[in-house]
N, C-alpha and C. Protein backbone atom coordinates (compact mmCIF):
# COMPACT_ATOMS: atom_id res chain seq x y z
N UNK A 1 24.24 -8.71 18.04
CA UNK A 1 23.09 -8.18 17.36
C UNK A 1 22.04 -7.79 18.40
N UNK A 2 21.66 -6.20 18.35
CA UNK A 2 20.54 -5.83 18.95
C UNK A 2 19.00 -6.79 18.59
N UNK A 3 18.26 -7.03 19.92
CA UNK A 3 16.75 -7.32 19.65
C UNK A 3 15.97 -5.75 19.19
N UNK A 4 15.27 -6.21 18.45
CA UNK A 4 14.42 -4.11 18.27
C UNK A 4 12.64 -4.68 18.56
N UNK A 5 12.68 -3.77 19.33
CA UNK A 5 10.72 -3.81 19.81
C UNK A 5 9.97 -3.58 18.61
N UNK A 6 9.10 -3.95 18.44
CA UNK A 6 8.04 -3.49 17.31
C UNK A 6 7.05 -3.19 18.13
N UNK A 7 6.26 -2.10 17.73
CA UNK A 7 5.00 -1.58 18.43
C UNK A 7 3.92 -1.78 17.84
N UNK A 8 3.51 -3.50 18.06
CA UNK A 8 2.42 -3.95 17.04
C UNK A 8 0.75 -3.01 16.93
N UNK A 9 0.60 -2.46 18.25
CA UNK A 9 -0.40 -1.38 18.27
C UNK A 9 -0.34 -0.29 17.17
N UNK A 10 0.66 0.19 16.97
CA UNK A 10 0.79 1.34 16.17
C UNK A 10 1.06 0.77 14.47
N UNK A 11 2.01 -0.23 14.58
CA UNK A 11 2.19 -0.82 12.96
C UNK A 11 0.81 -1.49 12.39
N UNK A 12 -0.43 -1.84 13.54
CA UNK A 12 -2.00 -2.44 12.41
C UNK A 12 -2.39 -1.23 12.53
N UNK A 13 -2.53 0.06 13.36
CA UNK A 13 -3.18 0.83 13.92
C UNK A 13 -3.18 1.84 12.48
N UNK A 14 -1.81 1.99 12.39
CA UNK A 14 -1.52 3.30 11.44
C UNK A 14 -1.74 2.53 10.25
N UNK A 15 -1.35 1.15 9.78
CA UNK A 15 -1.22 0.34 8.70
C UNK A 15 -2.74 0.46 7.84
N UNK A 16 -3.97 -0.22 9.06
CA UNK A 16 -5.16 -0.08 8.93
C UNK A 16 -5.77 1.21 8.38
N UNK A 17 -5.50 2.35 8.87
CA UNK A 17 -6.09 3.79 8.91
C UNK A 17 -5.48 4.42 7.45
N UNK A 18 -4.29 3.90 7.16
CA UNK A 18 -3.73 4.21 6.03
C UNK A 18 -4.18 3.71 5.04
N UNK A 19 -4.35 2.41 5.05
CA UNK A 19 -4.70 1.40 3.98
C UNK A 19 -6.22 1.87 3.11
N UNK A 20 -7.12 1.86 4.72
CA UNK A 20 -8.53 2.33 4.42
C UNK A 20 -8.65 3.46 3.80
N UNK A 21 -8.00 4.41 4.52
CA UNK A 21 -8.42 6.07 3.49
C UNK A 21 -7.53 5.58 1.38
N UNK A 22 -6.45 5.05 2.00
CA UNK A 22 -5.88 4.53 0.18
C UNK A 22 -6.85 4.48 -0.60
N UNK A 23 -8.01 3.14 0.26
CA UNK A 23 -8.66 2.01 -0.37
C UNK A 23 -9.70 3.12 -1.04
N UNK A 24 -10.33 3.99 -0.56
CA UNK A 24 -10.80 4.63 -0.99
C UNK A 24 -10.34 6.04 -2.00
N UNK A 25 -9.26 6.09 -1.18
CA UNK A 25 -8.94 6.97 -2.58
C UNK A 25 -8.96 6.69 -3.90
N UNK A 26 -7.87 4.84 -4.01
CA UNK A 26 -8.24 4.52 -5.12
C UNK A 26 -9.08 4.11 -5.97
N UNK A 27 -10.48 4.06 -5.07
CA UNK A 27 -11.13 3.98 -5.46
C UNK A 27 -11.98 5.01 -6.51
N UNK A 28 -11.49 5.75 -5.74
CA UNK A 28 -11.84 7.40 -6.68
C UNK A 28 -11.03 7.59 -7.67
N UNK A 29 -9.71 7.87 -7.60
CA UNK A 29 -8.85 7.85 -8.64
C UNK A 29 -9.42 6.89 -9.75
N UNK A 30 -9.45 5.65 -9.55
CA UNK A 30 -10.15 4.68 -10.82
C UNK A 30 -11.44 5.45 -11.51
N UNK A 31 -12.15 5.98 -10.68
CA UNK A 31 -13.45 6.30 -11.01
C UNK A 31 -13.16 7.67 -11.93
N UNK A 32 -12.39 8.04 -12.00
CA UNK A 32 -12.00 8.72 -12.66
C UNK A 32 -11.27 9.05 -14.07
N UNK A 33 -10.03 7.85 -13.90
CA UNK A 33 -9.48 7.38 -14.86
C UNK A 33 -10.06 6.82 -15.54
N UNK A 34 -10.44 5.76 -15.35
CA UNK A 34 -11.41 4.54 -15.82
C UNK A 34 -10.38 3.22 -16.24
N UNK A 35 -9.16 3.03 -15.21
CA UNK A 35 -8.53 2.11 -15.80
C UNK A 35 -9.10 0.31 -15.86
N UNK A 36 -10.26 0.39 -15.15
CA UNK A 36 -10.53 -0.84 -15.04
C UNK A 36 -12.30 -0.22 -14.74
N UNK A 37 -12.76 -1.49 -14.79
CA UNK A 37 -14.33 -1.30 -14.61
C UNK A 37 -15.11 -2.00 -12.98
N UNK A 38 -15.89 -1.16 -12.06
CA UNK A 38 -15.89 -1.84 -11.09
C UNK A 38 -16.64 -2.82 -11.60
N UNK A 39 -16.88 -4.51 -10.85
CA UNK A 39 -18.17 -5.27 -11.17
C UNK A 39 -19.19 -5.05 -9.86
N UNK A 40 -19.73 -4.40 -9.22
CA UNK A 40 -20.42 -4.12 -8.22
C UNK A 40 -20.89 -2.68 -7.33
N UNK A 41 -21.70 -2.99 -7.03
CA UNK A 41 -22.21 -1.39 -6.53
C UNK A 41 -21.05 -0.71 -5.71
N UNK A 42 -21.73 0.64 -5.34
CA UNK A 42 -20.76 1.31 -4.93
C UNK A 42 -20.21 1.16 -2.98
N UNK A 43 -21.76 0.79 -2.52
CA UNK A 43 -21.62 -0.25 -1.25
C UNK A 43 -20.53 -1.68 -0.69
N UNK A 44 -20.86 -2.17 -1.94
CA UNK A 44 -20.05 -2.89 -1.91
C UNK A 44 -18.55 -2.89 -2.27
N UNK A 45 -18.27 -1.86 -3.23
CA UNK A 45 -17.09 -1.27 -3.53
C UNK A 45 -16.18 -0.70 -2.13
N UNK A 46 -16.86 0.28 -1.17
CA UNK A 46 -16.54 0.84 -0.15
C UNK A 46 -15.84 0.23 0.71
N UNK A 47 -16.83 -1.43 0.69
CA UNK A 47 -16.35 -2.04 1.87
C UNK A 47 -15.11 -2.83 1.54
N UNK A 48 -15.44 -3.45 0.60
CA UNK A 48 -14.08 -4.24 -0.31
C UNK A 48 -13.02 -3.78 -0.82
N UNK A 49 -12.45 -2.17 -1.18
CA UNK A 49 -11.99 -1.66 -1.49
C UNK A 49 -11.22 -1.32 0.21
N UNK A 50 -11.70 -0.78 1.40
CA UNK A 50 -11.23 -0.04 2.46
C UNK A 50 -10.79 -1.87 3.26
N UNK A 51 -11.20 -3.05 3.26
CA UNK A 51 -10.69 -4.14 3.31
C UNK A 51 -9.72 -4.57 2.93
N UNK A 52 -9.20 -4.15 1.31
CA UNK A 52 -8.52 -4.60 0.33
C UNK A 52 -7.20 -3.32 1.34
N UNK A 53 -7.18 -2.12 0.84
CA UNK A 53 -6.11 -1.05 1.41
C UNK A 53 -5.98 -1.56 2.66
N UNK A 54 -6.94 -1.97 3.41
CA UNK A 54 -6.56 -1.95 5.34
C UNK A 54 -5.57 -3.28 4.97
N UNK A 55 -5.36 -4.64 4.33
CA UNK A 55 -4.62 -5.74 3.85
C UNK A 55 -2.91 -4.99 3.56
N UNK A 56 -3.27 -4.35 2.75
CA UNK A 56 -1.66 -3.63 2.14
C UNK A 56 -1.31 -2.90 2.85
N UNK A 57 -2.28 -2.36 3.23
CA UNK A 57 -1.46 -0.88 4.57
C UNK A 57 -0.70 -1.64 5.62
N UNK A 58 -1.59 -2.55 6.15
CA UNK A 58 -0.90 -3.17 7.12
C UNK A 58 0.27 -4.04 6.86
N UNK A 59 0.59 -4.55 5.84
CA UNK A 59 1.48 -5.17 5.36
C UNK A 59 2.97 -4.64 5.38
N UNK A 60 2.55 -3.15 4.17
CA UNK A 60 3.29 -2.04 4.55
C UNK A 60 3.92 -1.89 5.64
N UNK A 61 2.92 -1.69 6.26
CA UNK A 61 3.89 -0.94 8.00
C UNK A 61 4.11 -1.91 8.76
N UNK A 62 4.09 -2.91 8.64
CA UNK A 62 4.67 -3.86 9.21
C UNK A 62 5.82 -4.38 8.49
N UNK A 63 5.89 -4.31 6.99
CA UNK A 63 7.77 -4.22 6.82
C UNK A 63 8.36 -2.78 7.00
N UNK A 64 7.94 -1.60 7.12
CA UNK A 64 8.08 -0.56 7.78
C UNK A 64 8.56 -0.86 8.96
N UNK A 65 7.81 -1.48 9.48
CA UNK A 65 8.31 -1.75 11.21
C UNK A 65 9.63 -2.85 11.36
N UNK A 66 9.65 -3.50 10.73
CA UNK A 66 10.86 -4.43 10.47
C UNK A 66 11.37 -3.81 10.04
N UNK A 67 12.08 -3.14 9.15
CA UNK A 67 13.04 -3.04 8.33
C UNK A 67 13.36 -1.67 8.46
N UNK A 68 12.87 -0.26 9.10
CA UNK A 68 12.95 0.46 9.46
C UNK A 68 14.54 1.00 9.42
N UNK A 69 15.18 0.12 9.98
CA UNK A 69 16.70 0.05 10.43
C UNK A 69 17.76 -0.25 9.58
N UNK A 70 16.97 -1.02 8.61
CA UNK A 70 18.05 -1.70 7.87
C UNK A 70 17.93 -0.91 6.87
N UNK A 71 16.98 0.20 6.19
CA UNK A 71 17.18 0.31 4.88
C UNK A 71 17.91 1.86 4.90
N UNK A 72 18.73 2.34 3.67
CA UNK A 72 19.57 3.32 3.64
C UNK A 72 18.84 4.74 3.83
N UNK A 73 17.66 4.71 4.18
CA UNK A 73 17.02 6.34 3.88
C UNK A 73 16.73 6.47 5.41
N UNK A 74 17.40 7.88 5.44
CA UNK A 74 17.08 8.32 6.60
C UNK A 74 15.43 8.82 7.19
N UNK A 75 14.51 8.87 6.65
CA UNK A 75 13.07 9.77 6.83
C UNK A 75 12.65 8.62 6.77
N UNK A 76 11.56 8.24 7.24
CA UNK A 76 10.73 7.05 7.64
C UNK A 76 9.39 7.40 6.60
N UNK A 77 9.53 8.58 5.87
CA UNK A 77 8.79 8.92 4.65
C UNK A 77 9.41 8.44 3.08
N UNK A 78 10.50 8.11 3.28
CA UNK A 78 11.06 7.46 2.13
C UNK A 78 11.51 6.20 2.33
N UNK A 79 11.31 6.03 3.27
CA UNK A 79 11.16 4.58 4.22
C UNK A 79 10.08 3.53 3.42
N UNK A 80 8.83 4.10 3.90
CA UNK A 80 7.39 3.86 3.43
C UNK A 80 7.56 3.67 2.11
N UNK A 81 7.70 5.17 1.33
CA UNK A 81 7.38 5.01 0.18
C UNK A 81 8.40 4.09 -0.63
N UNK A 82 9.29 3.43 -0.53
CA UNK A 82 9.96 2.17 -0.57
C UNK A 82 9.92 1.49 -0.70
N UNK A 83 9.09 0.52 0.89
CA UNK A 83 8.20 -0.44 0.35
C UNK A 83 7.33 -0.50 -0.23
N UNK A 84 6.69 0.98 -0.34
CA UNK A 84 5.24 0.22 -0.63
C UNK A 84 5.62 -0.06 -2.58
N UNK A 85 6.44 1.14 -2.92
CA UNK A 85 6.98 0.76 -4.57
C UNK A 85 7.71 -0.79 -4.85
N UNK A 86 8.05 -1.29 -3.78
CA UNK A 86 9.11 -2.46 -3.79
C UNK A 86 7.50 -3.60 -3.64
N UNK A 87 6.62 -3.03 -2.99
CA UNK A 87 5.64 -4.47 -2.79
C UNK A 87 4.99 -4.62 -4.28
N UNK A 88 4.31 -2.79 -4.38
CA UNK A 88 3.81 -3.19 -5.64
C UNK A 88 4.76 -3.82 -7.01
N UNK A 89 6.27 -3.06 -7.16
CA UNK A 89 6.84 -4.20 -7.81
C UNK A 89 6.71 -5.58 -8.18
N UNK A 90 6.78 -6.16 -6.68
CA UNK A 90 6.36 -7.70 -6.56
C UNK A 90 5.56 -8.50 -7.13
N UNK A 91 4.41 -7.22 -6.80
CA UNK A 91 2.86 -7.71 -7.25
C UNK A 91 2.77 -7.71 -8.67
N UNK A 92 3.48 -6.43 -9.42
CA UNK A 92 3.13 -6.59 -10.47
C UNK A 92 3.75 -7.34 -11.39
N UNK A 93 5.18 -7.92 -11.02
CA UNK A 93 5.99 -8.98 -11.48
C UNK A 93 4.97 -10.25 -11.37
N UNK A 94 4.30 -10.46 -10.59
CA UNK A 94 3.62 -11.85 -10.02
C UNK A 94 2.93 -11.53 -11.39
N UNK A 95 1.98 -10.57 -11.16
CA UNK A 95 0.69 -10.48 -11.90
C UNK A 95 1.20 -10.55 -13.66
N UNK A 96 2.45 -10.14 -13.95
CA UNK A 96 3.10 -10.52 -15.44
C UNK A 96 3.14 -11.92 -15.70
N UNK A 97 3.88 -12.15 -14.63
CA UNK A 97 3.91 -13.83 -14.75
C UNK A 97 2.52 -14.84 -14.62
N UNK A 98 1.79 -14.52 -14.27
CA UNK A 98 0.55 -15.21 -14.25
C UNK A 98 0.09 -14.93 -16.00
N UNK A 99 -0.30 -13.63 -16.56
CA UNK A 99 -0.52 -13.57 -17.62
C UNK A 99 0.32 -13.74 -18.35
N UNK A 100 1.64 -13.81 -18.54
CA UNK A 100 2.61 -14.56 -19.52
C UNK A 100 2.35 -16.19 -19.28
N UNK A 101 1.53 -17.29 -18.45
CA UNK A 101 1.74 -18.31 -17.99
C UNK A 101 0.51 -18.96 -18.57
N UNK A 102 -0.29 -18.21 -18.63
CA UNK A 102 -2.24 -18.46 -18.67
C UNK A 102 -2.20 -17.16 -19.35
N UNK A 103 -2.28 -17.14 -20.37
CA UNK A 103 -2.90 -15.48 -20.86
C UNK A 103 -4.07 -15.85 -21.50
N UNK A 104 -4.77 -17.33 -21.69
CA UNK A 104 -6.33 -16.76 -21.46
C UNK A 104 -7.14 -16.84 -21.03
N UNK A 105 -6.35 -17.15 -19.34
CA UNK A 105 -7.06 -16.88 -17.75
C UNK A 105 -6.92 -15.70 -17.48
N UNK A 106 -5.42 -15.11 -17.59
CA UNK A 106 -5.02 -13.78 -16.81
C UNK A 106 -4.87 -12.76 -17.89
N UNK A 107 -5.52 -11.92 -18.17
CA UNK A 107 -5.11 -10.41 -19.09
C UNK A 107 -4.66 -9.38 -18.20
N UNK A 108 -2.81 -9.23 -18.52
CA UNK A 108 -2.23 -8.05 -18.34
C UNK A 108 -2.28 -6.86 -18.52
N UNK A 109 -3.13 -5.73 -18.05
CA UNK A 109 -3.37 -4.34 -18.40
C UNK A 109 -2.02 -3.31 -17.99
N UNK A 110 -1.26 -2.99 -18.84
CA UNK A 110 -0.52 -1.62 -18.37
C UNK A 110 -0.68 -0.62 -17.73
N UNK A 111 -2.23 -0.06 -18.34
CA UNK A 111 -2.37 1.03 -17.87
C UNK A 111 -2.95 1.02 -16.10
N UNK A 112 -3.60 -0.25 -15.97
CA UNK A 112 -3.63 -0.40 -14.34
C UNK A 112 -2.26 -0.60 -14.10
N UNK A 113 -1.47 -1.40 -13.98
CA UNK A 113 0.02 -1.24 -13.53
C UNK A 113 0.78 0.24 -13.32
N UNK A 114 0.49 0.97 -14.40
CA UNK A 114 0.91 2.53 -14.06
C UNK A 114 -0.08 2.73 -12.64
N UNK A 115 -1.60 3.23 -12.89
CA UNK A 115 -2.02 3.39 -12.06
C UNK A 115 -1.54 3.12 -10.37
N UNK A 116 -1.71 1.35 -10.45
CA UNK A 116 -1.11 1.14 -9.12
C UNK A 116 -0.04 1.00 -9.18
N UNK A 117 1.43 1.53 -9.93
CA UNK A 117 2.50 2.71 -9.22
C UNK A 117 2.52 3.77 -8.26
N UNK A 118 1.57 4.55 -9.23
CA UNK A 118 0.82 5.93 -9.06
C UNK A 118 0.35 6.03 -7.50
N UNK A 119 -0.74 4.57 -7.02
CA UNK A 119 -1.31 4.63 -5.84
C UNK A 119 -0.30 3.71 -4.93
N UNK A 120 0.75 3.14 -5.66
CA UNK A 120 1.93 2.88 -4.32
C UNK A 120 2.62 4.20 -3.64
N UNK A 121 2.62 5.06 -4.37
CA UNK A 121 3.42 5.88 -3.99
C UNK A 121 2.66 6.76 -2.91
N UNK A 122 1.42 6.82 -3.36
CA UNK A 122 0.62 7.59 -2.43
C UNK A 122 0.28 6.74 -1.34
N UNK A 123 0.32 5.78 -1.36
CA UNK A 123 0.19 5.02 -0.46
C UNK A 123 1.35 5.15 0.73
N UNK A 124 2.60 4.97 0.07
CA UNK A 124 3.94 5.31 1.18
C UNK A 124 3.66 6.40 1.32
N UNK A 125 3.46 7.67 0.87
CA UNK A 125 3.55 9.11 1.07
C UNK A 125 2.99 9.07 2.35
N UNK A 126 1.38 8.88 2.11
CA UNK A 126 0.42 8.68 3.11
C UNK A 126 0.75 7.52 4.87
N UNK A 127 1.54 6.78 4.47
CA UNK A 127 2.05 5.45 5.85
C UNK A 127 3.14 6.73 6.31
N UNK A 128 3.99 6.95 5.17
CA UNK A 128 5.64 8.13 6.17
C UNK A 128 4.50 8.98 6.63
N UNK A 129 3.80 10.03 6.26
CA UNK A 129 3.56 10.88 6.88
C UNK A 129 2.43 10.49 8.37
N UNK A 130 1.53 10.20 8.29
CA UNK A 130 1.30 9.57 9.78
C UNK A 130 2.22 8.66 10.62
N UNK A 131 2.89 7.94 9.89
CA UNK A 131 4.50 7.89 11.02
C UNK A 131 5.02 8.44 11.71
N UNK A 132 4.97 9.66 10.87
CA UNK A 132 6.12 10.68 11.44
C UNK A 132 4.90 11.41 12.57
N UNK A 133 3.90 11.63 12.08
CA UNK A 133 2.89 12.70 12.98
C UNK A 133 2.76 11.62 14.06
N UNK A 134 2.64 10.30 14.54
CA UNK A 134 1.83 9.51 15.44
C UNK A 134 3.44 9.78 16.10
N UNK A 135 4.69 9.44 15.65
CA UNK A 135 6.35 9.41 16.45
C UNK A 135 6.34 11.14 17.37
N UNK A 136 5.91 12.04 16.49
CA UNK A 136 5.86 13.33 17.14
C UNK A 136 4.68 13.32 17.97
N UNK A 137 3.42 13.34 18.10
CA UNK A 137 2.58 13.32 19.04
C UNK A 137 3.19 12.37 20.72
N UNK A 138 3.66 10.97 20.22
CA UNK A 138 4.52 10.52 20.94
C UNK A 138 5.58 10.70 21.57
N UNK A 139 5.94 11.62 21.13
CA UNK A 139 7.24 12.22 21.84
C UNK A 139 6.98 13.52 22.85
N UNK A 140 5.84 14.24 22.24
CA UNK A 140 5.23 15.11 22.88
C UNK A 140 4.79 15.03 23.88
């Protein structure tokens, strides 16, 4: 069995930068939809929201960076968008089970669950494609 390098610079680097622009996107997207209601200004939204994405992004590309090898898709854009559908999966399995467990601690919303599908995907879209642009600049 090969050892494989990880290039921890580039997996928080790109993870971070990805996460943050997300964090804000989805933040917009919500603001739009209206699938949920913020509780706090929009200051505070900015920062907690581009905190919250820089958390998942990096997460992301760091099983990106692991697993890179092992999974069947050749493009490191369907790579991404992979995990990031396979994390939010996770999450939203967790988040069923909490409100099937406590449902009148935890209320299950669908229509956020679509949503953050919606922003997993853009989320991988967004990690493959600066992958691929930071691997080509690098090669360059």
């Amino acid at each position: 069995m090969q050892s494989q390098s990880i290039d921890l610079r580039k997996t928080i680097f790109l993870g971070s930068l990805t996460g943050i622009v997300w964090g804000w996107l989805a933040m917009a997207v919500n603001t739009v939809t209206g699938a949920f209601t913020f509780e706090n200004g929009l200051l505070h939204n900015l920062v907690t929201f581009a905190i919250g994405g820089a958390v998942f992004g990096i997460v992301a590309s760091g099983f990106l960076s692991l697993m890179q090898r092992w999974l069947p898709f050749k493009s490191n854009l369907t790579k991404a968008v992979y995990i990031a559908v396979s994390l939010w999966i996770i999450l939203f399995i967790g988040g069923y089970g909490l409100a099937t467990a406590k449902p009148d601690r935890f209320v299950f919303e669908y229509h956020q669950g679509i949503q953050g599908l919606a922003l997993a995907l853009v989320l991988g879209t967004m990690l493959g494609y600066f992958w691929k642009r930071f691997d080509e600049a690098k090669s360059s």
